[in-house]
Structure formats: C-alpha cells, structure tokens
PDB file of N, CA and C in Angstrom:
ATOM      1  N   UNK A   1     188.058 -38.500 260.376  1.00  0.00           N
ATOM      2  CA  UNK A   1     188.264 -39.600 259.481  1.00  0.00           C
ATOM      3  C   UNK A   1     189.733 -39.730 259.090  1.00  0.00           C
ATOM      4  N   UNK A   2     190.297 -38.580 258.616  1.00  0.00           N
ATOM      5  CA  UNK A   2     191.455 -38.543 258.874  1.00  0.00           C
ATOM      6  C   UNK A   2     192.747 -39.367 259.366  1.00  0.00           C
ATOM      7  N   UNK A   3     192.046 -38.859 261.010  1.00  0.00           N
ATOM      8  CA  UNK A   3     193.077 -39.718 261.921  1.00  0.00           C
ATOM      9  C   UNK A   3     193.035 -41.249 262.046  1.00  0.00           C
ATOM     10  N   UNK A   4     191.798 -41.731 261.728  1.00  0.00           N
ATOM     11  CA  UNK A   4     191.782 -43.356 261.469  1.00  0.00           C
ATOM     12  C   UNK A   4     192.200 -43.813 260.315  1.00  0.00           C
ATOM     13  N   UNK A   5     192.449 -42.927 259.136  1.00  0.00           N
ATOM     14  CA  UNK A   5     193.223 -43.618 258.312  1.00  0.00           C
ATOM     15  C   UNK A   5     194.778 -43.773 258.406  1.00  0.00           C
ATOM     16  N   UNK A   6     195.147 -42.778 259.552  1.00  0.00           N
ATOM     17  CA  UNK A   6     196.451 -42.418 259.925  1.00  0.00           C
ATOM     18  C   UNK A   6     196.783 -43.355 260.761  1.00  0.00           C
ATOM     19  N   UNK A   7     195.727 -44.032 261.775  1.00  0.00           N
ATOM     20  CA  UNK A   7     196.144 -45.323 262.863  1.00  0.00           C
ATOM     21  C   UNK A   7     196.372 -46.167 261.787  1.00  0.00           C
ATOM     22  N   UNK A   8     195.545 -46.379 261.110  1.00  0.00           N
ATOM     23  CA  UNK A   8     195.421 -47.964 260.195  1.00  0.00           C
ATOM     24  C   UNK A   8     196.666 -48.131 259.571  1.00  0.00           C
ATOM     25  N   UNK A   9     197.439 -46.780 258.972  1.00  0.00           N
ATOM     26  CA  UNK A   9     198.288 -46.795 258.469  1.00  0.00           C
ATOM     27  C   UNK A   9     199.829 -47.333 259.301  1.00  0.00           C
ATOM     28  N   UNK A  10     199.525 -46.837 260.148  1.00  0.00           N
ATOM     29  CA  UNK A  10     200.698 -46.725 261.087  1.00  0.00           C
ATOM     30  C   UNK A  10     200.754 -48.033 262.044  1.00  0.00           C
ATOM     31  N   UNK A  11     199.653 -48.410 261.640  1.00  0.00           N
ATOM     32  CA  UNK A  11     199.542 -50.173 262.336  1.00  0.00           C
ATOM     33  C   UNK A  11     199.796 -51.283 261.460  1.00  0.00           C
ATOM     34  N   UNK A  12     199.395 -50.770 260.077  1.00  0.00           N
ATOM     35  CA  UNK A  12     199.981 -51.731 259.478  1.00  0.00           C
ATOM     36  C   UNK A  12     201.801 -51.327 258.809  1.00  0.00           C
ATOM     37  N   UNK A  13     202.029 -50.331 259.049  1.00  0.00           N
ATOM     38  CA  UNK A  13     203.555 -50.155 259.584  1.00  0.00           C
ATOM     39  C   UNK A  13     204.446 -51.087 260.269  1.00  0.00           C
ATOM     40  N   UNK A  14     204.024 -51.053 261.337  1.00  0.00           N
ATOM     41  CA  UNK A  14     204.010 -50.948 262.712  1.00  0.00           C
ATOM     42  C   UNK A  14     204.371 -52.819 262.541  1.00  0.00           C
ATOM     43  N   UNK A  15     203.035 -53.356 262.029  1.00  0.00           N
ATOM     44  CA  UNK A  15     203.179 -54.661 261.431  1.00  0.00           C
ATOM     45  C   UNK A  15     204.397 -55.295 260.542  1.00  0.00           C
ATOM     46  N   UNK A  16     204.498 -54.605 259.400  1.00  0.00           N
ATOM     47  CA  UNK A  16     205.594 -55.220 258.780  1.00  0.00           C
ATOM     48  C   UNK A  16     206.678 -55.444 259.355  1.00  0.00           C
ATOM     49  N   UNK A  17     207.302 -54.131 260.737  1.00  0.00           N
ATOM     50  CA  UNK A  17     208.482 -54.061 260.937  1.00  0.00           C
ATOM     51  C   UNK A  17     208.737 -54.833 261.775  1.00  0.00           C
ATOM     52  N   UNK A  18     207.408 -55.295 262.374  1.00  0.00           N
ATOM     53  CA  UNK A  18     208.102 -56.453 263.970  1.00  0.00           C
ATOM     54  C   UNK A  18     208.198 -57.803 262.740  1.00  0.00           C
ATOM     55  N   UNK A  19     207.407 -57.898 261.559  1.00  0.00           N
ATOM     56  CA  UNK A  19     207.690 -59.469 260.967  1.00  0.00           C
ATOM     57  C   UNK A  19     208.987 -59.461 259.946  1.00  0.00           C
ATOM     58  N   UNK A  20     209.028 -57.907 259.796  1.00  0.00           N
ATOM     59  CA  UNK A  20     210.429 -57.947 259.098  1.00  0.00           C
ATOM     60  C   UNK A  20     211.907 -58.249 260.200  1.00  0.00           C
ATOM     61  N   UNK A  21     211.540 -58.090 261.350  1.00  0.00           N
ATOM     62  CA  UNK A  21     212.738 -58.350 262.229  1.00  0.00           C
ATOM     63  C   UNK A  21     212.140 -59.986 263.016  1.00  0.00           C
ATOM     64  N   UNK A  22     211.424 -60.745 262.788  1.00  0.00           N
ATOM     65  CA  UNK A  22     211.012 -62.048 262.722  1.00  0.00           C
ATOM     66  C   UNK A  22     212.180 -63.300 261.585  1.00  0.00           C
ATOM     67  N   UNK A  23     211.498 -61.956 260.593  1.00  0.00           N
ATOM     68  CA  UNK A  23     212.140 -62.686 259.258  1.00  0.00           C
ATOM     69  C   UNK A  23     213.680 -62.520 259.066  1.00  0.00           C
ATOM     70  N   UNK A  24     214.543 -61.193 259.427  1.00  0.00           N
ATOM     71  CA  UNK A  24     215.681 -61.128 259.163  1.00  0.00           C
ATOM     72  C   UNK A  24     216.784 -62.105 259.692  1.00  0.00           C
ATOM     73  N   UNK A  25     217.998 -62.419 258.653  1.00  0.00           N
ATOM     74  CA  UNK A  25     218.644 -62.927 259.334  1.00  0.00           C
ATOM     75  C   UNK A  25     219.430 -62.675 260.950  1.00  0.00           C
ATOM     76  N   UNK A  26     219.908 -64.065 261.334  1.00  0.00           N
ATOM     77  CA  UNK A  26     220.646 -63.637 262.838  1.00  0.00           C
ATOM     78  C   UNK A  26     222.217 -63.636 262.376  1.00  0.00           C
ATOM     79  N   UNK A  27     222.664 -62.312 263.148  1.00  0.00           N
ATOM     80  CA  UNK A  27     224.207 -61.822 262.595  1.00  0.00           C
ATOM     81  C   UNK A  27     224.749 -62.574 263.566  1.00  0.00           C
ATOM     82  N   UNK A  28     225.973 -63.193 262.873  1.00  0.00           N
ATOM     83  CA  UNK A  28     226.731 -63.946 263.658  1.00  0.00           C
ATOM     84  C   UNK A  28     228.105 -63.754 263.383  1.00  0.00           C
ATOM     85  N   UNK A  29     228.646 -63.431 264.759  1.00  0.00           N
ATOM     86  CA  UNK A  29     230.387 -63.086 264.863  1.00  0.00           C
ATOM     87  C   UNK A  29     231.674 -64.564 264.476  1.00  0.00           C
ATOM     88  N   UNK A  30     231.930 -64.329 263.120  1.00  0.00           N
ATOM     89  CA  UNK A  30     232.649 -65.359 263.391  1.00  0.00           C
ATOM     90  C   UNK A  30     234.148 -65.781 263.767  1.00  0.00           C
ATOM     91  N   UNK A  31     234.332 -64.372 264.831  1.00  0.00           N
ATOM     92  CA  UNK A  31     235.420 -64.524 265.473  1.00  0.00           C
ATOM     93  C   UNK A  31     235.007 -64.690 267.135  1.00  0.00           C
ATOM     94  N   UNK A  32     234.002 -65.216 267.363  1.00  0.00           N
ATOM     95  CA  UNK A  32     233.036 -65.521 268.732  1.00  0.00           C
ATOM     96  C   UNK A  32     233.323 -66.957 268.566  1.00  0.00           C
ATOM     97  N   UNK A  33     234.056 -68.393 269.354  1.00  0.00           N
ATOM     98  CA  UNK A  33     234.293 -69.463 269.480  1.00  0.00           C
ATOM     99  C   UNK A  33     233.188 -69.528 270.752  1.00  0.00           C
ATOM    100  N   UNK A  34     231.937 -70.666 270.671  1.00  0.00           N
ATOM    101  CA  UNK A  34     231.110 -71.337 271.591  1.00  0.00           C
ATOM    102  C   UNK A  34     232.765 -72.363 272.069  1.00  0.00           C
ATOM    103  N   UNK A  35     232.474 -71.830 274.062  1.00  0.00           N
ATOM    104  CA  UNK A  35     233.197 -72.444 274.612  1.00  0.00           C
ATOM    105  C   UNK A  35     232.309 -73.857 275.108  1.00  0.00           C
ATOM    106  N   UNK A  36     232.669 -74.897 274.553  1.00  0.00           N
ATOM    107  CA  UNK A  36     231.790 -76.403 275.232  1.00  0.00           C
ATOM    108  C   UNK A  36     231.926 -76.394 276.844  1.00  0.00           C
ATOM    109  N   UNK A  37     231.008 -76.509 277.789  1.00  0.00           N
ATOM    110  CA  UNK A  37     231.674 -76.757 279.228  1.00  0.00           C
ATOM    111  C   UNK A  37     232.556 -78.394 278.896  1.00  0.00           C
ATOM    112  N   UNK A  38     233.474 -78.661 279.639  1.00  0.00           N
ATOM    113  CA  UNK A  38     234.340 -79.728 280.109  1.00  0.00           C
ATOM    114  C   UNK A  38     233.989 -80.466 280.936  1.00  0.00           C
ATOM    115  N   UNK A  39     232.395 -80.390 281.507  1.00  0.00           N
ATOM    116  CA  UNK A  39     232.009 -81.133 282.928  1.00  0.00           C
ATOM    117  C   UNK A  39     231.465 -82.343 281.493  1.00  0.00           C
ATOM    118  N   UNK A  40     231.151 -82.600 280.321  1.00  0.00           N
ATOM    119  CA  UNK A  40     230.914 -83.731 279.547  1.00  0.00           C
ATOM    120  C   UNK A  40     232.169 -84.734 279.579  1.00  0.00           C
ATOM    121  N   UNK A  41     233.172 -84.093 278.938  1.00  0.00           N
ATOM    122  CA  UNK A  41     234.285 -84.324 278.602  1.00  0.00           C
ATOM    123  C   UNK A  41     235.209 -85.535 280.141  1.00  0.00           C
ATOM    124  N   UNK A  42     234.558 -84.301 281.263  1.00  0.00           N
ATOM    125  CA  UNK A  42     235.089 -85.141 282.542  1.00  0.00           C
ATOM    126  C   UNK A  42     234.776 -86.009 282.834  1.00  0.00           C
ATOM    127  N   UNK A  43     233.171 -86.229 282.585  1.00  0.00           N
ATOM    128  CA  UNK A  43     232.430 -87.723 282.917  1.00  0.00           C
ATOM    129  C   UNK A  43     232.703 -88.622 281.809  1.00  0.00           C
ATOM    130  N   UNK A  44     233.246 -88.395 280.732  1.00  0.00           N
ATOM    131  CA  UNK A  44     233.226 -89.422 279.440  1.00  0.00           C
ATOM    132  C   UNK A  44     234.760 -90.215 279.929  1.00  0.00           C
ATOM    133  N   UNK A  45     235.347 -88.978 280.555  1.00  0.00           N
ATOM    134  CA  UNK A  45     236.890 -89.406 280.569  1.00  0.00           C
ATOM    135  C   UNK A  45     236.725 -89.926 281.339  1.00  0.00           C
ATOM    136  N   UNK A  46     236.664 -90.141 282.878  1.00  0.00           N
ATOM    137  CA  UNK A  46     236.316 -90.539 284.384  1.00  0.00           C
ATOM    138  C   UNK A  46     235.975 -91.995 284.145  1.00  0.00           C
ATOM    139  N   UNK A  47     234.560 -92.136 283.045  1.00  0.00           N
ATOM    140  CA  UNK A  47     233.954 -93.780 282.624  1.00  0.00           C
ATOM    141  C   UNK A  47     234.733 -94.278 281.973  1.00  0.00           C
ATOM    142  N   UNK A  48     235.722 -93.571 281.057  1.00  0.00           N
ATOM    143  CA  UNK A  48     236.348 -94.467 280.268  1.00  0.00           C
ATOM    144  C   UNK A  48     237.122 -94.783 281.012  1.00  0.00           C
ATOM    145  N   UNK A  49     238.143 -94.373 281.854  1.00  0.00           N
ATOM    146  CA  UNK A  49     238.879 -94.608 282.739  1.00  0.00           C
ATOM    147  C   UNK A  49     238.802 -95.486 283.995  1.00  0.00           C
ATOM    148  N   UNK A  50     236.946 -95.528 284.442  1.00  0.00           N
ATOM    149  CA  UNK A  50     237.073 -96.668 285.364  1.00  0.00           C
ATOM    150  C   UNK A  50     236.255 -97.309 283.903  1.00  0.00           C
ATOM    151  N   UNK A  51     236.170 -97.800 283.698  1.00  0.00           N
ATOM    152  CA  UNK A  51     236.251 -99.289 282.680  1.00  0.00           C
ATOM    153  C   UNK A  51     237.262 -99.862 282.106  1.00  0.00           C
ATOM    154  N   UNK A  52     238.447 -98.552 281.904  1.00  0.00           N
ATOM    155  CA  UNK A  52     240.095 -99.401 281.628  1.00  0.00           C
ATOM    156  C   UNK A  52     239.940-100.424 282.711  1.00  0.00           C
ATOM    157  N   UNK A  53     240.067 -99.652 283.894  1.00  0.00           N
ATOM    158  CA  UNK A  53     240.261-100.864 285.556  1.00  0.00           C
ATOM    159  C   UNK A  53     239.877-101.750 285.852  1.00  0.00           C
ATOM    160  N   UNK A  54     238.291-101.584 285.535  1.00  0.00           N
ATOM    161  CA  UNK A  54     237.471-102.796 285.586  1.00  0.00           C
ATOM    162  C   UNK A  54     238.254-103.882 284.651  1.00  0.00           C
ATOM    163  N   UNK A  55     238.452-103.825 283.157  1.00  0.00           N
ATOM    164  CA  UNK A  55     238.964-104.566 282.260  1.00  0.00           C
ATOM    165  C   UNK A  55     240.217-105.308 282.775  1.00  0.00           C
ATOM    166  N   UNK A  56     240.883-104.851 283.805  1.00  0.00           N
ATOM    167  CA  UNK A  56     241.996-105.696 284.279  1.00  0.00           C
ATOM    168  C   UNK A  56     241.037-106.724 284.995  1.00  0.00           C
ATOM    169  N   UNK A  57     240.197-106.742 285.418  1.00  0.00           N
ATOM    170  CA  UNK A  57     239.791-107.635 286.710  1.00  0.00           C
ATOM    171  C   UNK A  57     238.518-108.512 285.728  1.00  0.00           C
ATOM    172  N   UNK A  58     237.726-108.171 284.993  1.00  0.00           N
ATOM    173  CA  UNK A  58     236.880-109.140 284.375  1.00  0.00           C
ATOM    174  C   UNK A  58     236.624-108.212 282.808  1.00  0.00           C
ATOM    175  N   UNK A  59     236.750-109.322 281.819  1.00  0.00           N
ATOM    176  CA  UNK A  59     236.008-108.903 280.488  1.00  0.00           C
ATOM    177  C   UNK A  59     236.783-108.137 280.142  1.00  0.00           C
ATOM    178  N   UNK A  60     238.212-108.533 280.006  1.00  0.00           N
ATOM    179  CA  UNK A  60     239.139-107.573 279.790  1.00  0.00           C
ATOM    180  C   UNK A  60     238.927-107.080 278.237  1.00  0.00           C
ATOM    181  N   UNK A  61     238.197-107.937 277.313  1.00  0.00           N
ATOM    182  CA  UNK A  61     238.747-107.290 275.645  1.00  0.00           C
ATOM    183  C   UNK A  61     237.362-106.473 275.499  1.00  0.00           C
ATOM    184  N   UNK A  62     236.079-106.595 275.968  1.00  0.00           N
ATOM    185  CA  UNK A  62     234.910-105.948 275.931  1.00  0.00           C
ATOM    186  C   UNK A  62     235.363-104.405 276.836  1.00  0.00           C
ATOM    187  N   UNK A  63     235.746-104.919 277.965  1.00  0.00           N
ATOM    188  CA  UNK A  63     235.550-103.114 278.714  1.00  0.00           C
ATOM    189  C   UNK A  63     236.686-102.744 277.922  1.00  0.00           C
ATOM    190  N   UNK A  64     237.901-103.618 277.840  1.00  0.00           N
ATOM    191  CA  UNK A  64     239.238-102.547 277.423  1.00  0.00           C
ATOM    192  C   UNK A  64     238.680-101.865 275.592  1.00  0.00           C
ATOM    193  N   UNK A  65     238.283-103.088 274.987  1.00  0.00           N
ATOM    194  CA  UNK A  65     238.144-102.108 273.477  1.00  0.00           C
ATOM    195  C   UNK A  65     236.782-100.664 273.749  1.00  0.00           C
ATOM    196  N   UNK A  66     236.023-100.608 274.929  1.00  0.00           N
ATOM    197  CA  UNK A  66     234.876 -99.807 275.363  1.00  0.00           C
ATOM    198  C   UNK A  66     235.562 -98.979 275.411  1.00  0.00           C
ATOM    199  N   UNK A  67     236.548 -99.113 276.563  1.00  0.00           N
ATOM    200  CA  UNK A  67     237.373 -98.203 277.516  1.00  0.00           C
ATOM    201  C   UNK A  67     238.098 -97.391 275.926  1.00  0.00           C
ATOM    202  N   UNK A  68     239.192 -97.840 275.356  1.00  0.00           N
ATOM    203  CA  UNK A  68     239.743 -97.120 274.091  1.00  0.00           C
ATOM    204  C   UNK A  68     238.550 -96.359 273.485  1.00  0.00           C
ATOM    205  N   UNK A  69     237.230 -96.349 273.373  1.00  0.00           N
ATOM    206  CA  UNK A  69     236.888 -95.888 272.497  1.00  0.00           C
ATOM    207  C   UNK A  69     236.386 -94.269 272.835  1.00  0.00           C
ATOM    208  N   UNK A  70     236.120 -94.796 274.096  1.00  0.00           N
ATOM    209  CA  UNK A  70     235.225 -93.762 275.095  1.00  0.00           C
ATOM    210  C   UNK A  70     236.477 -92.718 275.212  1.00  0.00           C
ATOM    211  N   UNK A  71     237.523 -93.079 275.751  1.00  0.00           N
ATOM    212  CA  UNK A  71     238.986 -92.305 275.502  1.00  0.00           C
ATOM    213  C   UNK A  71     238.868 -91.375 274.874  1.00  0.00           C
ATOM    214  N   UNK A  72     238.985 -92.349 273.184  1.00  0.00           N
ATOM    215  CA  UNK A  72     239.141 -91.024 272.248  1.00  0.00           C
ATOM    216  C   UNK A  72     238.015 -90.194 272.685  1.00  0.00           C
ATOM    217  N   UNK A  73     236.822 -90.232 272.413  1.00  0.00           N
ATOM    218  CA  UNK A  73     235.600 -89.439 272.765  1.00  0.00           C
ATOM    219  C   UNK A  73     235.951 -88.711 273.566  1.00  0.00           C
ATOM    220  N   UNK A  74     236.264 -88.844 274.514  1.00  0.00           N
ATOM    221  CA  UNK A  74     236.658 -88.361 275.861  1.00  0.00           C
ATOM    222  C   UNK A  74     237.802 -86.936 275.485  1.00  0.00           C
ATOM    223  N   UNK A  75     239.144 -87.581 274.532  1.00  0.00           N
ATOM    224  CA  UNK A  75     240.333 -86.666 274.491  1.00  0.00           C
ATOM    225  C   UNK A  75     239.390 -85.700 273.575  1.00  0.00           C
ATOM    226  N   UNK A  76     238.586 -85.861 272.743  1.00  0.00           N
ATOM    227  CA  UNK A  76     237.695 -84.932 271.598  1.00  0.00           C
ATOM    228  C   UNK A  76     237.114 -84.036 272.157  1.00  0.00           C
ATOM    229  N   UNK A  77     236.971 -84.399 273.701  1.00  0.00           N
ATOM    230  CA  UNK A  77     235.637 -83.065 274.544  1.00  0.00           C
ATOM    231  C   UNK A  77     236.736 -82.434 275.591  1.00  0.00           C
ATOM    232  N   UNK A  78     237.562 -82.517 275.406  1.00  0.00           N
ATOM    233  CA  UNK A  78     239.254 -81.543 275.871  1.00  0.00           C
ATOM    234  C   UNK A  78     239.227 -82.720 277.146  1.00  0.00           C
ATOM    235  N   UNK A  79     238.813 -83.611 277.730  1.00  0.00           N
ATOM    236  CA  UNK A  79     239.339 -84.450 278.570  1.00  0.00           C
ATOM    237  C   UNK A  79     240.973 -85.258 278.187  1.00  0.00           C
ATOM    238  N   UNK A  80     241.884 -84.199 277.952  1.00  0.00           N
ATOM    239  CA  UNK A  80     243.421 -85.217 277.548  1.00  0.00           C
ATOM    240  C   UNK A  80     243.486 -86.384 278.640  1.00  0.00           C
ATOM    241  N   UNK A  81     243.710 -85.845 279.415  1.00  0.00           N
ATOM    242  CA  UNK A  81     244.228 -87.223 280.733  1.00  0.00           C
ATOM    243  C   UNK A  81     243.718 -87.997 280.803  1.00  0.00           C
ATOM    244  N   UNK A  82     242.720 -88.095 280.948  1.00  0.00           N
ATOM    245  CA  UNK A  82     241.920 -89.279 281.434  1.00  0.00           C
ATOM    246  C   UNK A  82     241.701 -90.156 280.076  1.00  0.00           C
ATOM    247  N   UNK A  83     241.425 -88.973 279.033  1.00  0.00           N
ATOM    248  CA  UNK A  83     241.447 -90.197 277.550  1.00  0.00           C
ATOM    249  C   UNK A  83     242.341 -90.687 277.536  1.00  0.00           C
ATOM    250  N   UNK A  84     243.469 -90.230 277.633  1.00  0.00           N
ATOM    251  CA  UNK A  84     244.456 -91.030 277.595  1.00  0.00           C
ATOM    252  C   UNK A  84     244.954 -92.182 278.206  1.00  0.00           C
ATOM    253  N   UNK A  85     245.048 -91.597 279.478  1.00  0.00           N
ATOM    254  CA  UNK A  85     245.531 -92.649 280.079  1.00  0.00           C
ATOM    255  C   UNK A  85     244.510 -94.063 280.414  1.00  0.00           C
ATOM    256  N   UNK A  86     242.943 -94.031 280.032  1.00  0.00           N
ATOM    257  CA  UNK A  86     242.156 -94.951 279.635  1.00  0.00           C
ATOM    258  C   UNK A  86     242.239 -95.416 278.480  1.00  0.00           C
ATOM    259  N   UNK A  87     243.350 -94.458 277.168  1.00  0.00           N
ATOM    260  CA  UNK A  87     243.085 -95.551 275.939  1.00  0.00           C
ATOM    261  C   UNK A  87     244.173 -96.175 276.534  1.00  0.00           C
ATOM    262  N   UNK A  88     245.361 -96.154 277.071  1.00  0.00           N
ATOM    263  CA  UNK A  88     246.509 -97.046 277.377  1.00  0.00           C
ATOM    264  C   UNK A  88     246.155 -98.058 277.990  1.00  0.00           C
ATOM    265  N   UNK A  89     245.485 -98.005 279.534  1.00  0.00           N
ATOM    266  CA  UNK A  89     245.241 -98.996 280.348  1.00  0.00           C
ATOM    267  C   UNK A  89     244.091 -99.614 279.662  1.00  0.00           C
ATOM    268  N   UNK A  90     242.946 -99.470 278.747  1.00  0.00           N
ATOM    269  CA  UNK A  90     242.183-100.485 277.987  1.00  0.00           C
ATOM    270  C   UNK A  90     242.416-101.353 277.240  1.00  0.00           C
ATOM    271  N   UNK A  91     243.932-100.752 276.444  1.00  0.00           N
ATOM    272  CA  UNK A  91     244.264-100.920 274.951  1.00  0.00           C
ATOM    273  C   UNK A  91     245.171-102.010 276.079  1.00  0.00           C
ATOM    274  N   UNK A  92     245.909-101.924 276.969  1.00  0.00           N
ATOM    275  CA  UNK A  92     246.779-103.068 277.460  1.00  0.00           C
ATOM    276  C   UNK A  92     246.115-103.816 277.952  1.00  0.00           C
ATOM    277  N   UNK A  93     245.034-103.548 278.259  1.00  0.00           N
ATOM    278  CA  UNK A  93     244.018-104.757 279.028  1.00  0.00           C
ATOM    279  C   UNK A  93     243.666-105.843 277.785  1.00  0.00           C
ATOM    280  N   UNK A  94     242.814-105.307 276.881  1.00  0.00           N
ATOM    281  CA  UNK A  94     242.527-105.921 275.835  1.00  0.00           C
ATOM    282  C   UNK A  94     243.656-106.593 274.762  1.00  0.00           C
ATOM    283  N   UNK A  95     245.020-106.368 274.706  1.00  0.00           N
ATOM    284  CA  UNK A  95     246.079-106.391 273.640  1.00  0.00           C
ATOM    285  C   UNK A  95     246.508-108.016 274.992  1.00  0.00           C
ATOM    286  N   UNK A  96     246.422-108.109 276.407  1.00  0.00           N
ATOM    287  CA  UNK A  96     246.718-108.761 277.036  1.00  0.00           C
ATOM    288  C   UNK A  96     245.755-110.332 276.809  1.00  0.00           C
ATOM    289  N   UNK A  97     244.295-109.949 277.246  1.00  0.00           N
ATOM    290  CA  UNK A  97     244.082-110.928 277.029  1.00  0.00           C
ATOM    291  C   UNK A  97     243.330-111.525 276.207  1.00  0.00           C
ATOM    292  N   UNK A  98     243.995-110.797 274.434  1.00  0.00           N
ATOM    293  CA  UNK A  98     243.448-111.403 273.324  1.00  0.00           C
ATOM    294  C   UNK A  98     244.723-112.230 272.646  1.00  0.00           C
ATOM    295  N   UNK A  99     245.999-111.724 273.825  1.00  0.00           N
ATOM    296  CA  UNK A  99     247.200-112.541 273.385  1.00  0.00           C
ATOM    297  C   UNK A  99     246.861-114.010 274.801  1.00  0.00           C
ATOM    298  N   UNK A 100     246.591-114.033 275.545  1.00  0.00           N
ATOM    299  CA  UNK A 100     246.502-114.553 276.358  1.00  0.00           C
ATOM    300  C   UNK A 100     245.859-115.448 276.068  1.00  0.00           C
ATOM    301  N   UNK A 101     244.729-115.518 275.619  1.00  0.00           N
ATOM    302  CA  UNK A 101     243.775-116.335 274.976  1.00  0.00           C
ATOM    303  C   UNK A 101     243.987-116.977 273.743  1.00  0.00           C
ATOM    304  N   UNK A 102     244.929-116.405 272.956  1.00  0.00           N
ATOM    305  CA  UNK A 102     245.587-117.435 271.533  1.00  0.00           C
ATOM    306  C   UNK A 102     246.278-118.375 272.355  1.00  0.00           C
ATOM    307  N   UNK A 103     247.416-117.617 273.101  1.00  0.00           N
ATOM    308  CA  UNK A 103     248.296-118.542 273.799  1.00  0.00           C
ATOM    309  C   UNK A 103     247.542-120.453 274.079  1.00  0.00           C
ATOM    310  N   UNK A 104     246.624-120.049 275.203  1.00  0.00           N
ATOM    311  CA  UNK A 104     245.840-120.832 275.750  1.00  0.00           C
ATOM    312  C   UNK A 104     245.612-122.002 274.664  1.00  0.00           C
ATOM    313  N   UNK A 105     244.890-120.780 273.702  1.00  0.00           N
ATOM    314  CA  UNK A 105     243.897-122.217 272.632  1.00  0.00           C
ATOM    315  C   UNK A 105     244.756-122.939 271.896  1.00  0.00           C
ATOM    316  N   UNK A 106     246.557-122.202 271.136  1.00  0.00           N
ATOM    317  CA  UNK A 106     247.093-123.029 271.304  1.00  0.00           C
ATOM    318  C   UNK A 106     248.021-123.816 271.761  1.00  0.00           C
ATOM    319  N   UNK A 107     248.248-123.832 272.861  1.00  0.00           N
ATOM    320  CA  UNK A 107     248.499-124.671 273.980  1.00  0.00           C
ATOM    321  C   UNK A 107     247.956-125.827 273.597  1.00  0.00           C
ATOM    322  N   UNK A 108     246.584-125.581 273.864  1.00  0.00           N
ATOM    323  CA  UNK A 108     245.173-126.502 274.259  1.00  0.00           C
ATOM    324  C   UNK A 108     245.321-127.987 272.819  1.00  0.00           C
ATOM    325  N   UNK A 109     245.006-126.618 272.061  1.00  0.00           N
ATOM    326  CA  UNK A 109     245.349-128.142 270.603  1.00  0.00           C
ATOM    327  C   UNK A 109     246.606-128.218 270.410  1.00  0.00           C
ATOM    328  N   UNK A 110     248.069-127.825 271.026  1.00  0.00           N
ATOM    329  CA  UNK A 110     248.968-128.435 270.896  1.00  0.00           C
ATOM    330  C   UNK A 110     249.000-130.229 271.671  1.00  0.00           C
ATOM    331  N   UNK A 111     248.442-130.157 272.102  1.00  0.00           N
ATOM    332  CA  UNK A 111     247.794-131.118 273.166  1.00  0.00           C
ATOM    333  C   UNK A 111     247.928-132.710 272.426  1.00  0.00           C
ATOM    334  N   UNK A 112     247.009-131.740 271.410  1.00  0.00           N
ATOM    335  CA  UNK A 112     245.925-133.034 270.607  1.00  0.00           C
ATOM    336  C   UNK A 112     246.938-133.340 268.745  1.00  0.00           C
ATOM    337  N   UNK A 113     247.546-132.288 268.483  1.00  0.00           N
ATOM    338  CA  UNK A 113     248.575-132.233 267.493  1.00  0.00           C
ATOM    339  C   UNK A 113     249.569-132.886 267.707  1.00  0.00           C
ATOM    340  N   UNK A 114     250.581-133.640 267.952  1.00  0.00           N
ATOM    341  CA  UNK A 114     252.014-133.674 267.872  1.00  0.00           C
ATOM    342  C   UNK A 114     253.026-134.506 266.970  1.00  0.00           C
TER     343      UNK A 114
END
C-alpha cells in the first residue's frame, strides 16, 4: 500500500512540473537581434522599381505616387537601391506629368480667356 501512495505521489509531482514549465515564462536574450530575410525587401524594391518605369510610359501620377510609396517600404525592409532609385524615377514621373497637365489645362482656357 505503501508503494501506491508513493506512485500517486510522485505522479502528481511529476504533474505540476511539466505544467509549471507550460506556465513559465520564455527567457529572452535581448542582445539576440531577429535578422528579417531581404528576399521581402527585394521583391517590394524590384515592384516598386518596375512601376517607376511603367509610370514613364502610361499613368504616370498613379504608378509614379505607387512607385514612391512602395520605395519607402521597400528602403524600410533594407532594400536601399532599388527604394531609392524607384522613389526618384516615380517621384519624376509623377512631379512631370502633374506639371504637364496644369500646363495643358492652362493653355487650354488660355484659349477661351484673353
């Protein structure tokens, strides 16, 4: 009789300690930096970058203000180059033909003004 009070005991032991290591906190190093992979960063940069291009050839103020935005996003996930050089070529796409398009309109009602 003994020895079954000695299992019971030792099982419900046995019990607490696996739910006490359930329950304990998780130790965390906080001189351990999570490295992000860069394969995000490459595809954010890559799209933003072909949508600067596209923006020269159609829908220049939609892809180019896209293109700038995706950039930054892009320079944020360690993609520098490509953010970059997609916020430039968007930001000139779009700065082009939202001047391009005042020009035009007034042109257009200079027309009808004089």
């Amino acid at each position: 009789m003994a020895d079954k009070d000695h299992n019971q005991s030792f099982s419900q032991d046995h019990k607490d300690e696996e739910f006490a290591a359930e329950v304990a906190p998780v130790r965390v190093n906080p001189e351990r930096k999570e490295v992000e992979p860069t394969t995000s960063g490459a595809v954010i940069g890559y799209t933003a970058l072909a949508l600067a291009v596209l923006s020269f050839f159609t829908y220049p103020a939609m892809f180019g203000i896209i293109a700038v935005i995706l950039g930054f996003f892009a320079m944020s996930r360690d993609a520098r180059t490509t953010g970059r050089l997609a916020i430039i070529l968007g930001g000139i796409a779009a700065v082009l033909a939202i001047v391009f398009r005042v020009a035009v309109i007034s042109a257009i009602l200079s027309l009808f003004y004089r």
